[in-house]
Protein backbone atom coordinates (compact mmCIF):
# COMPACT_ATOMS: atom_id res chain seq x y z
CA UNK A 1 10.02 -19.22 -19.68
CA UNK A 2 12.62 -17.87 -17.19
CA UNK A 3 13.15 -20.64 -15.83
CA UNK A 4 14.41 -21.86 -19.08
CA UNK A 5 16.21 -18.48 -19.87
CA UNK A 6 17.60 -19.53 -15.93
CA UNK A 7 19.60 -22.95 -17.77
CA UNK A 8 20.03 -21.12 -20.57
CA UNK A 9 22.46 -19.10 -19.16
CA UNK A 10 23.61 -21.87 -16.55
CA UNK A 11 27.54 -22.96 -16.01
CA UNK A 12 26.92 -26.48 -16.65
CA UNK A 13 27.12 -27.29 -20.41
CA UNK A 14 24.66 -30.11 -20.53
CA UNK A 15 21.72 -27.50 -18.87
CA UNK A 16 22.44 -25.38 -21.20
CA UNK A 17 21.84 -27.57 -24.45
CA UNK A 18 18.91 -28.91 -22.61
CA UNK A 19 17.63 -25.83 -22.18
CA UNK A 20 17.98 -24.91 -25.50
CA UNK A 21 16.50 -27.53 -26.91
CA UNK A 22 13.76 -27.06 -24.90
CA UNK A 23 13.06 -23.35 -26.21
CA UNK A 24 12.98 -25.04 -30.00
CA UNK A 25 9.93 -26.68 -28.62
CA UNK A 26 8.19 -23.38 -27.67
CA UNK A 27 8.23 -21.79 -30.64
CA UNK A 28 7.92 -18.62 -28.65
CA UNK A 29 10.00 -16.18 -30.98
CA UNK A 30 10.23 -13.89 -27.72
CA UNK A 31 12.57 -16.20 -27.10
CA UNK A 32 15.07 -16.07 -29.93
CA UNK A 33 16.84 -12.46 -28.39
CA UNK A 34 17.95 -14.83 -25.64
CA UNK A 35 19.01 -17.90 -27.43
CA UNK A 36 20.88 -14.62 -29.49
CA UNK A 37 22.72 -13.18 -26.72
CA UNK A 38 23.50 -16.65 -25.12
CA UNK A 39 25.28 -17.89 -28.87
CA UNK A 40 27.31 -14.85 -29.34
CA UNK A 41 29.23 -15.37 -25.66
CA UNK A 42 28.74 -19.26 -25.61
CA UNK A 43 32.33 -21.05 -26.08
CA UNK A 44 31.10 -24.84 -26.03
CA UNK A 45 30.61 -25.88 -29.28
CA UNK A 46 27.74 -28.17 -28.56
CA UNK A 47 26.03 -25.70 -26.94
CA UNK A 48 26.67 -23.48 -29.98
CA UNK A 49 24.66 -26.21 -32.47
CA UNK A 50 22.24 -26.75 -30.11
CA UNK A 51 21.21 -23.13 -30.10
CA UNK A 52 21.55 -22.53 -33.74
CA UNK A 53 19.36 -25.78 -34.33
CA UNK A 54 16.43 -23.53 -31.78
CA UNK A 55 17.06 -20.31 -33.62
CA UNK A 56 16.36 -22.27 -37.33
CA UNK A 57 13.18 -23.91 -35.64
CA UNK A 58 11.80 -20.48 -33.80
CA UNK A 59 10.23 -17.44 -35.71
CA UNK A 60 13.22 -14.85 -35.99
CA UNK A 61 11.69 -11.74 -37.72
CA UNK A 62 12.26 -9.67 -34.49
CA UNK A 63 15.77 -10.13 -34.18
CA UNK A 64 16.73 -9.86 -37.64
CA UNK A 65 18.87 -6.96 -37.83
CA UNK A 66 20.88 -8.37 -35.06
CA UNK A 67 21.77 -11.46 -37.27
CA UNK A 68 22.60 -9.67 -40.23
CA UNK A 69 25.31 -7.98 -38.27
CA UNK A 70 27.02 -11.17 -37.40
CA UNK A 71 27.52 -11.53 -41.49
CA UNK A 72 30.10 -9.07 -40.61
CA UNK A 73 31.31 -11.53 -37.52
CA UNK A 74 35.25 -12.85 -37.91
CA UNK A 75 33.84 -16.16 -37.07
CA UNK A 76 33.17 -18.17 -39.39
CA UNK A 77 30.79 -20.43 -37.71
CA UNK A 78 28.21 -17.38 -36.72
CA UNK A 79 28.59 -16.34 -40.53
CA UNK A 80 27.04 -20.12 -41.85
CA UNK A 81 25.32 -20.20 -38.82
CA UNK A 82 23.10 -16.93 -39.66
CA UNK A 83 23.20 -18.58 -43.65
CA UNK A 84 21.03 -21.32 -41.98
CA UNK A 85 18.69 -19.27 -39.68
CA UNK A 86 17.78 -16.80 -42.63
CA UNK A 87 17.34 -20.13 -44.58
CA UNK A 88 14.80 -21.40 -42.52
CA UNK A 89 12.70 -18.65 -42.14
CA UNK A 90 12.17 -18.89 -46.39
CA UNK A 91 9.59 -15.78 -47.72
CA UNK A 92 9.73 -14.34 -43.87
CA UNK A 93 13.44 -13.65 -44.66
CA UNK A 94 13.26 -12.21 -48.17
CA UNK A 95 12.33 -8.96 -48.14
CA UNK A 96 14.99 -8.34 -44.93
CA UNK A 97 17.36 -9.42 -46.93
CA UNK A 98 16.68 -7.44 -49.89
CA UNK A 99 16.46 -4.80 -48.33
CA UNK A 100 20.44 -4.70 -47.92
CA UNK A 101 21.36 -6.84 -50.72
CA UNK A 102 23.19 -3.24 -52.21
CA UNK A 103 25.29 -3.55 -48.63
CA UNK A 104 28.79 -1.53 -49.46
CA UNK A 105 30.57 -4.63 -48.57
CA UNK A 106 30.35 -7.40 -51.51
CA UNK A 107 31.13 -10.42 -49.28
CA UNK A 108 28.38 -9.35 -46.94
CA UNK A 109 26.28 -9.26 -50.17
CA UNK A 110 27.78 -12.38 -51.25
CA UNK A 111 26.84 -13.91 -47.83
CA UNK A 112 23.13 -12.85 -48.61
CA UNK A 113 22.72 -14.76 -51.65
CA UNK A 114 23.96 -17.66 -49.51
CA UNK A 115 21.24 -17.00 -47.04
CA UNK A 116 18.26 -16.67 -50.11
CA UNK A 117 19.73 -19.84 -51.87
CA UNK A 118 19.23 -21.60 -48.41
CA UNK A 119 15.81 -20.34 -48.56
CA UNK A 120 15.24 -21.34 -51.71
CA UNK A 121 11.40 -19.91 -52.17
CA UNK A 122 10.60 -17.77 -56.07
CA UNK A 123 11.00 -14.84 -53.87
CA UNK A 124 14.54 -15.36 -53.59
CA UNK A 125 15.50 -16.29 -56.85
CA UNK A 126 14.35 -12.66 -57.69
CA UNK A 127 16.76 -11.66 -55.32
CA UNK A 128 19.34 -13.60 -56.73
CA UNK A 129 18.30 -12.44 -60.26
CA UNK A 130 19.27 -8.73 -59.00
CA UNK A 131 22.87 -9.78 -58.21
CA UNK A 132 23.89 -10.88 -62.08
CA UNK A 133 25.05 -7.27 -62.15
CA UNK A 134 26.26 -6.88 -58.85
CA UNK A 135 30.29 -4.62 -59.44
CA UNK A 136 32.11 -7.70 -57.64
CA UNK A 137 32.74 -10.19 -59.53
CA UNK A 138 32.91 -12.95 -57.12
CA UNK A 139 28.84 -12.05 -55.91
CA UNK A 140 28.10 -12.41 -59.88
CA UNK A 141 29.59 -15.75 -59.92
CA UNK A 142 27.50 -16.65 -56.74
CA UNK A 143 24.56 -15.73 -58.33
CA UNK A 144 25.10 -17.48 -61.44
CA UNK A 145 25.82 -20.88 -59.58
CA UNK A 146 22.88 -20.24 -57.44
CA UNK A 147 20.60 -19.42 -60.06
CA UNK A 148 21.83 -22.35 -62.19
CA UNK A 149 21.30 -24.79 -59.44
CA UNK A 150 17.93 -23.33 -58.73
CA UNK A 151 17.10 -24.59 -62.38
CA UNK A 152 16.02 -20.71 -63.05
CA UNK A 153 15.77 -20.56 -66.61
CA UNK A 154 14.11 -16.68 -66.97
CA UNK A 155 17.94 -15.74 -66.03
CA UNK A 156 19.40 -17.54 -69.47
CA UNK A 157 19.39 -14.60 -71.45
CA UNK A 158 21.15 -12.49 -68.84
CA UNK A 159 24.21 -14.97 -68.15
CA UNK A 160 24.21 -15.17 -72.05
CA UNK A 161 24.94 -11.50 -71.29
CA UNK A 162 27.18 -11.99 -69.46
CA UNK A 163 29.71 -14.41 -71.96
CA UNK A 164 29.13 -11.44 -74.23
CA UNK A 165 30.14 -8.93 -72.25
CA UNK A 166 33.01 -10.13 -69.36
CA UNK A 167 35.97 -11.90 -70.41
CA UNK A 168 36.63 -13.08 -66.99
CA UNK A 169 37.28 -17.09 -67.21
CA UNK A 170 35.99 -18.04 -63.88
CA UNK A 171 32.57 -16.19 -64.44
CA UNK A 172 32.05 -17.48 -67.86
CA UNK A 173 32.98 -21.27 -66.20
CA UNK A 174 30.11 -20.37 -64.17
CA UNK A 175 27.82 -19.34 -66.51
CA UNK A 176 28.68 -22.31 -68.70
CA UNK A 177 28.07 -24.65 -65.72
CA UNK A 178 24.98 -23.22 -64.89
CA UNK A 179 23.82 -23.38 -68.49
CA UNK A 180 24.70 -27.43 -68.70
CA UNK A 181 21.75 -26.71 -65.73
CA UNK A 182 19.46 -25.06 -67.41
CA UNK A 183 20.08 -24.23 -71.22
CA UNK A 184 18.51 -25.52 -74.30
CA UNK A 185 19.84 -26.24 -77.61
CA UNK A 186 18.71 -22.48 -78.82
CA UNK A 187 21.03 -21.33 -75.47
CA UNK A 188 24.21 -23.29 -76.19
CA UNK A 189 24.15 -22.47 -79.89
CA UNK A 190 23.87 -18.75 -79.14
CA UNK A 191 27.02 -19.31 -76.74
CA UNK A 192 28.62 -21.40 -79.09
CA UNK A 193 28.39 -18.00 -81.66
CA UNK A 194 29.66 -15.88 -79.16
CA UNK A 195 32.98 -17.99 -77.60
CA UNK A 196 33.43 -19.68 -81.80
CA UNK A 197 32.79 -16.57 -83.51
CA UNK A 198 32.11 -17.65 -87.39
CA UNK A 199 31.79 -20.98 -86.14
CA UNK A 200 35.16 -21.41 -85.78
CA UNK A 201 35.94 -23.66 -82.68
CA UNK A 202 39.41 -23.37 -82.77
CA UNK A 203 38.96 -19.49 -81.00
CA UNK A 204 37.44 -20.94 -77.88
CA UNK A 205 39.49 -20.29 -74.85
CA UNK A 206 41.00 -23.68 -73.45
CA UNK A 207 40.31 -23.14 -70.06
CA UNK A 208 36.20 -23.19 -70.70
CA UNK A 209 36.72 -26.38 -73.01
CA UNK A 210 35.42 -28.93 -69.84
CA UNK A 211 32.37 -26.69 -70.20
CA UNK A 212 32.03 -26.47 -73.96
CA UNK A 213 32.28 -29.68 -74.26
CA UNK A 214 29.41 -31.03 -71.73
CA UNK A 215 27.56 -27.73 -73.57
CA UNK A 216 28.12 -30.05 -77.10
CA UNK A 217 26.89 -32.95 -75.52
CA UNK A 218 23.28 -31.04 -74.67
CA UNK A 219 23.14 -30.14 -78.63
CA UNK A 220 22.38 -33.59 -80.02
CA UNK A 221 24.34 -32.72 -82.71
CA UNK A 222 27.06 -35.09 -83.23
CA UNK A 223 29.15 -32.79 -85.75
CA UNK A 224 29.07 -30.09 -82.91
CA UNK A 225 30.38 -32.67 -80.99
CA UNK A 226 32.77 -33.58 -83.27
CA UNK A 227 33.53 -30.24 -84.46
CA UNK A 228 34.31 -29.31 -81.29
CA UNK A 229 36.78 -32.34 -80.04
CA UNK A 230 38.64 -31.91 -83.19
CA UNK A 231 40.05 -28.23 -82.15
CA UNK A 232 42.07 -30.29 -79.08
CA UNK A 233 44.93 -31.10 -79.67
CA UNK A 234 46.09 -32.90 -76.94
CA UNK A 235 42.67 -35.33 -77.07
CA UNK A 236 44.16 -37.49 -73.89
CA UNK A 237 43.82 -34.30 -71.81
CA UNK A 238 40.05 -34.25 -72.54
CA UNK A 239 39.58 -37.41 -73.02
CA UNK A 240 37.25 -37.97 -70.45
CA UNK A 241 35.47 -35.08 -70.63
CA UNK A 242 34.49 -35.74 -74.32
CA UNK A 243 33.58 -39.50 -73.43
CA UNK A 244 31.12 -39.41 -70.94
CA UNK A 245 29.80 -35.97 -73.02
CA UNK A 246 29.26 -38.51 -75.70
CA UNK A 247 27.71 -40.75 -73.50
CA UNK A 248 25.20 -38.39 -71.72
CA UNK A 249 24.39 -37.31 -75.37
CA UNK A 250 23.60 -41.03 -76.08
CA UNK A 251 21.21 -41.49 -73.03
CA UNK A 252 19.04 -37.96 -74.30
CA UNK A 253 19.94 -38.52 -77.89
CA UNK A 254 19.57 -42.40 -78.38
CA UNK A 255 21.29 -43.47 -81.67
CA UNK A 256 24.20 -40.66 -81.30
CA UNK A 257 27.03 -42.97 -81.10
CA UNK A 258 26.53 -44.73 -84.39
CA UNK A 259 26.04 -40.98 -86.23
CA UNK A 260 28.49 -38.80 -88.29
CA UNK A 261 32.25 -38.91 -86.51
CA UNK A 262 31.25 -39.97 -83.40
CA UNK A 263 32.17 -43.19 -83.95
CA UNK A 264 35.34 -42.51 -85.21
CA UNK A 265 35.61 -40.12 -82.12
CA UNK A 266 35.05 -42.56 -79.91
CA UNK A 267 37.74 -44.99 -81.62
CA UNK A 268 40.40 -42.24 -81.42
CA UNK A 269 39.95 -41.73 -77.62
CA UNK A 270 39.94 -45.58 -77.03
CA UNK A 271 42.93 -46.29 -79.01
CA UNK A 272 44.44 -43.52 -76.91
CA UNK A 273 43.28 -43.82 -73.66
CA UNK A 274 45.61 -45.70 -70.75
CA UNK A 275 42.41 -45.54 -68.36
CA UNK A 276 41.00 -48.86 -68.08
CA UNK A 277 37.49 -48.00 -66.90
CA UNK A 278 37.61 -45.08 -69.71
CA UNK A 279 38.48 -47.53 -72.67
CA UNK A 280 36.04 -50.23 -71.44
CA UNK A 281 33.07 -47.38 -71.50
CA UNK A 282 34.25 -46.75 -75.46
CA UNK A 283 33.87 -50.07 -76.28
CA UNK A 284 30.10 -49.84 -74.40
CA UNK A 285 29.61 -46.74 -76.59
CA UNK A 286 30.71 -48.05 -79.37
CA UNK A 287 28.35 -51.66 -79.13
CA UNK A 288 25.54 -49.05 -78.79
């Protein structure tokens, strides 16, 4: 081993990613404080991967702490490169992790949900649970993508919460994203009361309509569908969005095209539409 510490440390490049690639093969984690102290001074950039590839193959536990401080590094590199290493060590990781996930600085805390989504184990979705009422609002929106993307559906009633409670457009786009994830028809109509209060479509704020509408689409319901597209009134804008909502609806919901104003929908848009590929997908619809 110190004769591998020896070219870790060595002036000529190639040694040194050699050498490192050699420790990966060890998986000695006594050997991850030196692969540590070598990647915080190393300048080569392939010496720099090579290292980080060891560190995300070696056991890490004891050198933790020293990692997490690097979340606080002004290189940007070390910050994705501890994302990975935490990643890799999945449930080992976890309760490290939590254990500073109320860390006074929010894009440290951000950076931790980063480094449980890369592990990715129920642990860590816990975690990542915790952070729905985190005070910043950009870790709350991490944790709603994350969670979405994780396909976690025990946090539903939560981000519903959430649309209730924050007015915030780029958290509720989130939420509504992560609910085309992972909501059902029970979840979107629930939404759909709180955003269309009395049912009333028209109140929905514009810049969540890409959402709502993909939401519609997961209804089956082709006057919510409908309903919905007939509150825009510039229907080229959306256009697209409400087409291929329509046709996602058809693939889960066979038969929707030919129900209610759907078909009628679909006419509009086509009749419309200057998009080639667009129109020739509403005729398709419409032969369905």
């Amino acid at each position: 081993m110190e004769e591998l510490i020896k070219e870790l440390n060595s002036p000529d490049e190639v040694e040194r990613i050699y050498a490192a690639q050699d420790i990966a093969e060890t998986n000695n984690p006594d050997m991850a404080v030196h692969l540590f102290d070598r990647l915080t001074n190393e300048e080569s950039q392939a010496v720099r991967d090579a290292i980080v590839f060891a560190l995300r193959n070696l056991p890490c536990s004891g050198i933790y702490a020293r990692l997490f401080e690097l979340f606080r590094s002004p290189d940007a590199y070390l910050r994705n490169a501890v994302i990975g290493i935490f990643g890799s060590e999945g449930d080992e990781a976890v309760s490290f992790l939590y254990s500073h996930i109320n860390h006074a600085d929010g894009e440290v805390r951000k950076l931790i949900l980063d480094a449980l989504f890369a592990a990715g184990v129920p642990d860590a979705i816990q975690v990542i649970r915790s952070a729905l009422n985190d005070p910043s609002m950009n870790v709350q929106i991490t944790a709603v993508e994350y969670l979405g993307r994780l396909e976690d559906r025990e946090s539903v009633s939560e981000m519903i919460e959430l649309i209730r409670k924050e007015t915030e457009p780029m958290l509720r786009i989130s939420v509504l994203e992560s609910l085309c994830l992972v909501g059902d028809r029970a979840d979107i109509m629930n939404v759909f009361s709180i955003l269309a209060d009395g049912g009333d479509f028209i109140r929905i704020d514009p810049v969540c309509l890409p959402q709502v509408i993909r939401l519609s689409a997961k209804t089956g319901d082709p006057e919510v569908i409908s309903g919905i597209a007939d509150t825009i009134n510039d229907i080229e804008i959306y256009a697209e969005d409400v087409i291929h909502a329509i046709e996602e609806a058809e693939q889960e919901f066979k038969g929707i095209c030919r129900k209610g104003r759907i078909p009628g929908l679909i006419r509009k848009i086509m009749e419309k539409t200057e998009d080639e590929e667009l129109h020739t997908l509403c005729k398709e619809l419409i032969c369905w």
